[in-house]
C-alpha atoms as a PDB file:
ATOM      1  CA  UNK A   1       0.000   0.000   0.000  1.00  0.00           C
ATOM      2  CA  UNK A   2       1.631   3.495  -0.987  1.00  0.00           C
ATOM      3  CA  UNK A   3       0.458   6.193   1.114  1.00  0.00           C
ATOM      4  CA  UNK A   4       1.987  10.079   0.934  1.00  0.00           C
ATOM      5  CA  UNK A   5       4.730  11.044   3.897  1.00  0.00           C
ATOM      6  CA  UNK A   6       6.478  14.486   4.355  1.00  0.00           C
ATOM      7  CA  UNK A   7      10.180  14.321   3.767  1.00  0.00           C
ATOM      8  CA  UNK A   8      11.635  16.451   5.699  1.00  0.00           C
ATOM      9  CA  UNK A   9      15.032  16.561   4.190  1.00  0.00           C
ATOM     10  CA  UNK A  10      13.605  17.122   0.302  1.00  0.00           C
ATOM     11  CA  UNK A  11      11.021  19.391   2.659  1.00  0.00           C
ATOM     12  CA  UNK A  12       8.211  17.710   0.238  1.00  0.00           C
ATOM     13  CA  UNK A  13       5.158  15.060   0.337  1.00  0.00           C
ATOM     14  CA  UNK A  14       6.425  12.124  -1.372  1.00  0.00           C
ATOM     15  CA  UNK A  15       4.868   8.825  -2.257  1.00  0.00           C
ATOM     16  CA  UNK A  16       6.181   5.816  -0.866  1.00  0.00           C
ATOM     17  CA  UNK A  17       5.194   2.253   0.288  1.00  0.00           C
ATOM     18  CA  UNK A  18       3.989   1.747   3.674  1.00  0.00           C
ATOM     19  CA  UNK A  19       6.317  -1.156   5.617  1.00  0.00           C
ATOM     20  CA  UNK A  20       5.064  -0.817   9.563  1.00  0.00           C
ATOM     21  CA  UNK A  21       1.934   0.022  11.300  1.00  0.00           C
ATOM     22  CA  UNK A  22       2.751   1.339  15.035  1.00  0.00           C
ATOM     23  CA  UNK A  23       1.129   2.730  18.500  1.00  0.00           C
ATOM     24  CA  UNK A  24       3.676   5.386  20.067  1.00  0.00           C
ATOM     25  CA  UNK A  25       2.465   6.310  23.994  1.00  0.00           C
ATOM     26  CA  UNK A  26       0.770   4.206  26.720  1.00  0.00           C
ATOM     27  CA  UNK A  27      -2.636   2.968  26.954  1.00  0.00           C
ATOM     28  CA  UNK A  28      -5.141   5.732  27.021  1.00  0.00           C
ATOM     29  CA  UNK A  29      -2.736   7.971  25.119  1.00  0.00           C
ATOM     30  CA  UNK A  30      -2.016   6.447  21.772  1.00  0.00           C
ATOM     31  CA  UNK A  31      -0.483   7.761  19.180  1.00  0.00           C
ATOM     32  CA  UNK A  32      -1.092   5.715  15.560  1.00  0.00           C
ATOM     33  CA  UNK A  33       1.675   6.403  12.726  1.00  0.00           C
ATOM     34  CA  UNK A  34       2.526   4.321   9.206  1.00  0.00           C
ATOM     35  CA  UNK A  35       6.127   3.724   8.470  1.00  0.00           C
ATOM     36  CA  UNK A  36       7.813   4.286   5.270  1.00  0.00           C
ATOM     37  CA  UNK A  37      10.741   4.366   3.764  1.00  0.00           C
ATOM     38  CA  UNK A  38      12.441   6.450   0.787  1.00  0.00           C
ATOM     39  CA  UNK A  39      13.766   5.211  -2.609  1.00  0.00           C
ATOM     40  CA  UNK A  40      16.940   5.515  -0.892  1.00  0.00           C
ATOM     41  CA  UNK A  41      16.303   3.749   2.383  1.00  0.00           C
ATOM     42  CA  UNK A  42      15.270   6.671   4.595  1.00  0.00           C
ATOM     43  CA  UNK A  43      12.985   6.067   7.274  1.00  0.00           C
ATOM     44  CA  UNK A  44       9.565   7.880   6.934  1.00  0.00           C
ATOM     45  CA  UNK A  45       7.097   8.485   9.611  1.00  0.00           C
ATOM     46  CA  UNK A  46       3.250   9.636   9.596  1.00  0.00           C
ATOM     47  CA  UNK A  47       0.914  10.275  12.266  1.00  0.00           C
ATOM     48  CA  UNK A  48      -3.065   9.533  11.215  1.00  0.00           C
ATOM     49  CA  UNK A  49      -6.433   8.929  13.209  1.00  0.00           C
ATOM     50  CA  UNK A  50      -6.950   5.010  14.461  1.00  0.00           C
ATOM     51  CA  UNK A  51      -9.449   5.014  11.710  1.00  0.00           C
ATOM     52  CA  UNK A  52      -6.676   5.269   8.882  1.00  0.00           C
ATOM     53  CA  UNK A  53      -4.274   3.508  10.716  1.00  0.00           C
ATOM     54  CA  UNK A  54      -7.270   0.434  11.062  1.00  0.00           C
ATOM     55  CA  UNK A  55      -7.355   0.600   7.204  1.00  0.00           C
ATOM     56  CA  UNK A  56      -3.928   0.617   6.254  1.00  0.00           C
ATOM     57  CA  UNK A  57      -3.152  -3.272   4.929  1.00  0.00           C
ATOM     58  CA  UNK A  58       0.439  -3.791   5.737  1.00  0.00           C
END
């Protein structure tokens, strides 16, 4: 599943595959995000709702 992350060193939204679901926090506090990576193996990170992060097939 592709998804769109901010790369912060290009400082633009690029496409890229989504590799990882994770939950960041402790229980009551969650934080959802979808892990990516770059063309050339940088680590990407988004922060969505639980809804998108429930979606996302990975």
């Amino acid at each position: 599943m592709k998804d769109t992350f901010y790369d912060v060193k290009l400082r633009k939204k690029v496409e890229a595959e989504v590799v990882e679901k994770v939950t960041f926090g402790e229980p009551g506090k969650l934080r959802y995000a979808l892990k990516g990576k770059t063309s050339d193996g940088r680590n990407l990170t988004k922060f969505v709702n639980k809804e998108a992060w429930d979606k996302a097939k990975v």
